[in-house]
C-alpha atoms as a PDB file:
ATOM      1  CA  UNK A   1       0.000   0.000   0.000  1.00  0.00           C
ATOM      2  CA  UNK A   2       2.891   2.239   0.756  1.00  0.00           C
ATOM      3  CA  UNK A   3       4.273   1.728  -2.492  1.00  0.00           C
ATOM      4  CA  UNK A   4       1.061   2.805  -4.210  1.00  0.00           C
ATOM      5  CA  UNK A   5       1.082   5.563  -2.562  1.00  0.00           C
ATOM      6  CA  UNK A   6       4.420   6.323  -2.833  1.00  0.00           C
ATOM      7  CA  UNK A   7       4.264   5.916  -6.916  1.00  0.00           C
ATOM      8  CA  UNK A   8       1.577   8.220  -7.012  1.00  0.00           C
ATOM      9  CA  UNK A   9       2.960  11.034  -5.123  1.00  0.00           C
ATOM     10  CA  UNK A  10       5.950  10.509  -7.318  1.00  0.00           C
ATOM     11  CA  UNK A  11       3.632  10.396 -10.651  1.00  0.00           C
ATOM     12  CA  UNK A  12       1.834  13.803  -9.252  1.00  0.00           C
ATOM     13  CA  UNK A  13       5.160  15.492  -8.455  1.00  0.00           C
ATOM     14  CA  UNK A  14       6.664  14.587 -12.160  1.00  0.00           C
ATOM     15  CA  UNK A  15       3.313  15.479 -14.282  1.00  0.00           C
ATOM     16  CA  UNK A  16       3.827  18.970 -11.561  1.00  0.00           C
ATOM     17  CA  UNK A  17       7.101  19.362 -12.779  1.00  0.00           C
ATOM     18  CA  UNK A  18       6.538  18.940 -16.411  1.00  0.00           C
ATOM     19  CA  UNK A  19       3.203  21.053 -16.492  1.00  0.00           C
ATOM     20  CA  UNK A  20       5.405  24.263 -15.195  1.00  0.00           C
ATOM     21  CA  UNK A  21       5.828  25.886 -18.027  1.00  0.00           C
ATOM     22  CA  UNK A  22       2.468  26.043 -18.787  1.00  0.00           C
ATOM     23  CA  UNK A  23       1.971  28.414 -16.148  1.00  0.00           C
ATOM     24  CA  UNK A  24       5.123  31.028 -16.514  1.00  0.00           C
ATOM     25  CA  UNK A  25       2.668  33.699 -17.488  1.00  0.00           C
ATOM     26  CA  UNK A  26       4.302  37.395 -17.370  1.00  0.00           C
ATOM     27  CA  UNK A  27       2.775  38.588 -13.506  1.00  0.00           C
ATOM     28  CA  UNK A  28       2.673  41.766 -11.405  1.00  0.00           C
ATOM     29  CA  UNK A  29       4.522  41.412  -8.221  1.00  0.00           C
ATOM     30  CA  UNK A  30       1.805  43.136  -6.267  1.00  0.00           C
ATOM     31  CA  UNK A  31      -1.588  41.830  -6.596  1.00  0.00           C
ATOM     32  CA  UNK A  32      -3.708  44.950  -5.061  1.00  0.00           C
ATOM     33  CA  UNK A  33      -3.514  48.198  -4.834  1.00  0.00           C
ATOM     34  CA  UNK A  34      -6.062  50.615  -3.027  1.00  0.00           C
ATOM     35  CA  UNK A  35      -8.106  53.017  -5.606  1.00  0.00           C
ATOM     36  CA  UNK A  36      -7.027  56.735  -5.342  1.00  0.00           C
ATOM     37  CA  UNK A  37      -3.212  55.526  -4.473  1.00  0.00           C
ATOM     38  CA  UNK A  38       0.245  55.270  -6.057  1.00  0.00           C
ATOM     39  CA  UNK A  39       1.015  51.857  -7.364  1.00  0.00           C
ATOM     40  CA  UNK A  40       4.695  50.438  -8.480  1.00  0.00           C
ATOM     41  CA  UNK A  41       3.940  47.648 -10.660  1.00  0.00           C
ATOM     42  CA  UNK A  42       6.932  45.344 -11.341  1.00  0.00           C
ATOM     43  CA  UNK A  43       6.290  43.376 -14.318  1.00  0.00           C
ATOM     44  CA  UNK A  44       7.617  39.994 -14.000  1.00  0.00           C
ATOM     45  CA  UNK A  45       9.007  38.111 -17.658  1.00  0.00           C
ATOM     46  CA  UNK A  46       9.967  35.010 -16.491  1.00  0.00           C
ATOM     47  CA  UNK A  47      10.925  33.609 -20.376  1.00  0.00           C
ATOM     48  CA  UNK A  48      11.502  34.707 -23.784  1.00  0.00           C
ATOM     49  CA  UNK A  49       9.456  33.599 -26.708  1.00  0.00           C
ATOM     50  CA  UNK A  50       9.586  29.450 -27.108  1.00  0.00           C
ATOM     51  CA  UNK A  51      13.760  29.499 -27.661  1.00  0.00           C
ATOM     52  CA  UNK A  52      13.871  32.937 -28.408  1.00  0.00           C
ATOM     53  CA  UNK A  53      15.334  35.660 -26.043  1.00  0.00           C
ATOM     54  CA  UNK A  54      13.085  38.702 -25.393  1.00  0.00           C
ATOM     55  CA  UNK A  55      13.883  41.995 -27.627  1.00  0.00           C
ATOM     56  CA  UNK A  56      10.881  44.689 -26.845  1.00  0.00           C
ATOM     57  CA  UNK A  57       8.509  44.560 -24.052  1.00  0.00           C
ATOM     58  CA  UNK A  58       5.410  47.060 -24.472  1.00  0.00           C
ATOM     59  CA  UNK A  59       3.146  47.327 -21.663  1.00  0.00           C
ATOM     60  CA  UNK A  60      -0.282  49.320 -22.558  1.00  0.00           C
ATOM     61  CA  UNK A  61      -1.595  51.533 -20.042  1.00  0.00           C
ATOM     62  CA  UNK A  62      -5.776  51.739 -19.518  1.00  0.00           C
ATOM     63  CA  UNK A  63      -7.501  54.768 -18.478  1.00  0.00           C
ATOM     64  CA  UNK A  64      -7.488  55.060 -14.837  1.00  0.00           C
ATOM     65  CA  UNK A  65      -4.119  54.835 -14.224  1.00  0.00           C
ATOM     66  CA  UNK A  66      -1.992  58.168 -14.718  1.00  0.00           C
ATOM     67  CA  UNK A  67       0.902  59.836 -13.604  1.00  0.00           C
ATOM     68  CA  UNK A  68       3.256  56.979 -15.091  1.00  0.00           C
ATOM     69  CA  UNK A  69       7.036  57.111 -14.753  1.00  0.00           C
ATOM     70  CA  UNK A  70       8.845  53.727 -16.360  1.00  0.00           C
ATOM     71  CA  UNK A  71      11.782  53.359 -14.555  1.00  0.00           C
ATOM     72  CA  UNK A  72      14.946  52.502 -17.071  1.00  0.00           C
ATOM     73  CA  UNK A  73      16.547  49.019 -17.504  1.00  0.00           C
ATOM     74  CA  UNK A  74      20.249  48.809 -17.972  1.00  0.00           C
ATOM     75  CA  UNK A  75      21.165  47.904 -21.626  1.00  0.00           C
ATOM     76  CA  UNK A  76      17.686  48.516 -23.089  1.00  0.00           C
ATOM     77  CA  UNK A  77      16.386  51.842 -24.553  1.00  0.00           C
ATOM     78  CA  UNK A  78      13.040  53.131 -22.908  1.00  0.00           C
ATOM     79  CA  UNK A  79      10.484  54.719 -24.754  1.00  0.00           C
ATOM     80  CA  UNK A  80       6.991  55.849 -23.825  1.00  0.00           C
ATOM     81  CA  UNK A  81       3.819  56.552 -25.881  1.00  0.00           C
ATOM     82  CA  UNK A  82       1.648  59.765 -24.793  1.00  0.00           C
ATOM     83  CA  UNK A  83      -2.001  60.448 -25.765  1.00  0.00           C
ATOM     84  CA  UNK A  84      -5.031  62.032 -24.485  1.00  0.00           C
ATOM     85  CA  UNK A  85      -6.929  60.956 -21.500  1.00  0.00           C
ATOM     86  CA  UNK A  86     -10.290  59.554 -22.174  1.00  0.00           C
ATOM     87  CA  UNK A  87     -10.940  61.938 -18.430  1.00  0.00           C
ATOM     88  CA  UNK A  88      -8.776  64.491 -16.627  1.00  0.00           C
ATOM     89  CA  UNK A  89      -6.760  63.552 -13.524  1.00  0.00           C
ATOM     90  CA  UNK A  90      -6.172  65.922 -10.241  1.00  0.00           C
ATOM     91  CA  UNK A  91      -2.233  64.930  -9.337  1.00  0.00           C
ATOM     92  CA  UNK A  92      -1.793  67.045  -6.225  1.00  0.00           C
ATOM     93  CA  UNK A  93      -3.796  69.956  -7.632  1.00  0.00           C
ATOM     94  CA  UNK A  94      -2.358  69.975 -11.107  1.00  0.00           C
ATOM     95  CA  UNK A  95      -4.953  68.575 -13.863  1.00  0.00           C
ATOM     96  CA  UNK A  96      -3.521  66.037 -15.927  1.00  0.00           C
ATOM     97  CA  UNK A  97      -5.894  65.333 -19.355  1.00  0.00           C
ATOM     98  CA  UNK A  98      -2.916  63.579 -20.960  1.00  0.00           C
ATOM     99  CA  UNK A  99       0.001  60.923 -20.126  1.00  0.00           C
ATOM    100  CA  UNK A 100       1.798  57.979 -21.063  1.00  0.00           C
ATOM    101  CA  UNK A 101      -0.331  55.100 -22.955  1.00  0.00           C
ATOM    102  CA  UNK A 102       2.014  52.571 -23.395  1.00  0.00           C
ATOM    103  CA  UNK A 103       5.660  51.860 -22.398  1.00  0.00           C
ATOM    104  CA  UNK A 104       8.490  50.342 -24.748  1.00  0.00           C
ATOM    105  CA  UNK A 105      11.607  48.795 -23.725  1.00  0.00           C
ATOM    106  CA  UNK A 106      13.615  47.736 -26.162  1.00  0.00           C
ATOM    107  CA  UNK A 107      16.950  46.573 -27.974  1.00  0.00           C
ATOM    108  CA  UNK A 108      17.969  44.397 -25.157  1.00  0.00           C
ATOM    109  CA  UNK A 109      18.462  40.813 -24.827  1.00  0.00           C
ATOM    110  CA  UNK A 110      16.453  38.853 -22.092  1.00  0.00           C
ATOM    111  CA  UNK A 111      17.042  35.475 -23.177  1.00  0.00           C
ATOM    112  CA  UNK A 112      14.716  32.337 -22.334  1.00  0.00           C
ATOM    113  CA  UNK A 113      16.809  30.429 -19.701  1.00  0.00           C
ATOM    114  CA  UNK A 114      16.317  33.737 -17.698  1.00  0.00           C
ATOM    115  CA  UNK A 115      14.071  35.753 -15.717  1.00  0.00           C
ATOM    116  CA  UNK A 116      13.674  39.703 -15.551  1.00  0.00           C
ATOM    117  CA  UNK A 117      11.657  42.949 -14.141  1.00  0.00           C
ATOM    118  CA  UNK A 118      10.155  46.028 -15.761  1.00  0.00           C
ATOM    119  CA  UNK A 119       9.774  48.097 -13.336  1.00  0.00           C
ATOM    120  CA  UNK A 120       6.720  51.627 -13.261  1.00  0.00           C
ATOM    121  CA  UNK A 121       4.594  53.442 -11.083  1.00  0.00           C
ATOM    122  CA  UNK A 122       1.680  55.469 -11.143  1.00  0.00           C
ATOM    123  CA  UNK A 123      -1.816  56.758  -9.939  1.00  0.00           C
ATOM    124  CA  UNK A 124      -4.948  54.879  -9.988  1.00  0.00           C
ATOM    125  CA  UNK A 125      -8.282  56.738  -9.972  1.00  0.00           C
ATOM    126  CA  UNK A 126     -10.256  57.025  -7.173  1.00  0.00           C
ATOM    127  CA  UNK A 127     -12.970  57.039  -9.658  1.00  0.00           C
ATOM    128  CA  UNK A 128     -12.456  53.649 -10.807  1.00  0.00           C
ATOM    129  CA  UNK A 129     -14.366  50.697  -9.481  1.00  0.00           C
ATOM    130  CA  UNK A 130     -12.660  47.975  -7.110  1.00  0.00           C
ATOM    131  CA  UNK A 131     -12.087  45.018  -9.316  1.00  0.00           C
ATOM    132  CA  UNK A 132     -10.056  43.375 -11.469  1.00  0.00           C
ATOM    133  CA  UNK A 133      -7.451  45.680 -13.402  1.00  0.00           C
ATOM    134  CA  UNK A 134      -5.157  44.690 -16.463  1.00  0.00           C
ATOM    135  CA  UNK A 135      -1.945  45.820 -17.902  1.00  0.00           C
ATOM    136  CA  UNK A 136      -2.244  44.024 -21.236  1.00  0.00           C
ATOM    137  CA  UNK A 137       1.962  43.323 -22.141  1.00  0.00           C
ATOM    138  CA  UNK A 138       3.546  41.822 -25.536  1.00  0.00           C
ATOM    139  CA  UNK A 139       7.013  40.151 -25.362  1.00  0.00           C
ATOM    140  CA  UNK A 140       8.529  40.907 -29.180  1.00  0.00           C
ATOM    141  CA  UNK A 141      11.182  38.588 -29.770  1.00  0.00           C
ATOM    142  CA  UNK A 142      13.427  38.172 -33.341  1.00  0.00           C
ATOM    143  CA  UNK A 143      10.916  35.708 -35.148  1.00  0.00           C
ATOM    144  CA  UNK A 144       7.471  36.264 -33.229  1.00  0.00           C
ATOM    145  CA  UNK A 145       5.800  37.581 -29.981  1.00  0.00           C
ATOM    146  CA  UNK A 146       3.750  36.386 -27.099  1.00  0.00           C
ATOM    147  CA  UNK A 147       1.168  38.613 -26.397  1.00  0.00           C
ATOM    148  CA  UNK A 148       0.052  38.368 -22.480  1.00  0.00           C
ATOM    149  CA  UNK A 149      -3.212  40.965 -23.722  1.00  0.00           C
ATOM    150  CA  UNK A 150      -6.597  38.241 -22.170  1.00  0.00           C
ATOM    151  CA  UNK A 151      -8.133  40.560 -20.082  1.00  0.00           C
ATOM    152  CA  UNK A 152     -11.403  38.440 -19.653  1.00  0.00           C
ATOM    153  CA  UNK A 153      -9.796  37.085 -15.842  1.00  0.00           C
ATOM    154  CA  UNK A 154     -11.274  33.816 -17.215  1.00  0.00           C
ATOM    155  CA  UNK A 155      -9.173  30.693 -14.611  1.00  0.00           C
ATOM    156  CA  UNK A 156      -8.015  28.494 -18.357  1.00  0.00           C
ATOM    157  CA  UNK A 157      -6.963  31.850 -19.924  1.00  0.00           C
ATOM    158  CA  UNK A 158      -3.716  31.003 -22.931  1.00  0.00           C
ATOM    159  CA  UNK A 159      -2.096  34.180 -22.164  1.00  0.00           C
ATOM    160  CA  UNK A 160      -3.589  36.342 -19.331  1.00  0.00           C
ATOM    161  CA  UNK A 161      -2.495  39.798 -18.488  1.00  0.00           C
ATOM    162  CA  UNK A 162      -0.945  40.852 -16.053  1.00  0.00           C
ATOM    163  CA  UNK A 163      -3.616  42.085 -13.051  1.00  0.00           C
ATOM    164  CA  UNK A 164      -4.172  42.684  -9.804  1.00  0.00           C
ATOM    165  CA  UNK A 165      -7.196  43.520  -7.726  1.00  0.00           C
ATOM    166  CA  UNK A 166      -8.481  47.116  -6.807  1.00  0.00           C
ATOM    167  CA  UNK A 167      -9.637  47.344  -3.341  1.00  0.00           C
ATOM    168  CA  UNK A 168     -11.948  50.358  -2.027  1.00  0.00           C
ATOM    169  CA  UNK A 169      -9.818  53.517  -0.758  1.00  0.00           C
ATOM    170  CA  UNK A 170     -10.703  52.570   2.834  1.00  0.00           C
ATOM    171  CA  UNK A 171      -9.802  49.015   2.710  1.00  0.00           C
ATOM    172  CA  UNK A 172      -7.128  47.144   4.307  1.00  0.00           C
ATOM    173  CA  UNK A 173      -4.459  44.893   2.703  1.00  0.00           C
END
């Protein structure tokens, strides 16, 4: 009986081991953040693209979240996108109706056998409502990408964004 037992615990830990990969999504360090307050999202790649190393990363930025600052990654240029505001913001009585949209780090080499962090911060809204909230990331590599962009929060989700939950102002973590 032992045996048995000890075969299946073996057979469970192997079929663990080898199902792994299926899970190294690209994750948020932090997985809540109160409404109205600063966030610093570190974006976690944990592998490149099938073989490939990792060239770009772009991480879109939804409404709601404003007053972004990428911070720079040694050996990889940082860009950021800028557009309108679908609202205004008030950041410490100065009204922001336009900010950064998307953030591009790129011409670096983040190759598949290792793991990295893209690090930002920013505001969220006060106005938005607690709940799930997405950065939607794509992973360029030389011959292809993997786009991390589901935002549906469904459990059997390919390639899920990034997320974390938004708690009330007034709640605790």
């Amino acid at each position: 009986m032992i045996r048995i037992f000890a075969r299946a615990a073996v057979a469970v830990a192997t079929l663990a081991a080898l199902s792994a990969p299926a899970f190294a999504h690209v994750t948020l360090e932090v997985k809540e953040a109160k409404l109205g307050s600063t966030y610093k999202a570190v974006v976690r790649v944990p592998h490149g693209c099938g073989a490939e190393a990792t060239t770009t990363l772009r991480i879109q930025i939804p409404e709601g979240f404003y007053n972004v600052k990428p911070m720079p990654h040694a050996g990889w240029t940082l860009e950021t996108v800028t557009g309108p505001y679908a609202g205004s913001y008030d950041n410490h009585g100065t009204t922001l109706t336009e900010g950064v949209k998307e953030i591009v780090w790129s011409g670096g080499s983040l190759p598949n056998e290792f793991y990295d962090e893209f690090t930002f911060r920013g505001t969220f809204a006060g106005t938005l409502e607690p709940g799930r909230f997405y950065f939607p990331v794509v992973q360029e590599c030389a011959n292809g990408e993997e786009a991390w962009i589901d935002v549906t929060g469904a459990e059997d989700a390919e390639m899920p964004a990034p997320s974390l939950e938004l708690l009330p102002a007034d709640a605790g973590h």
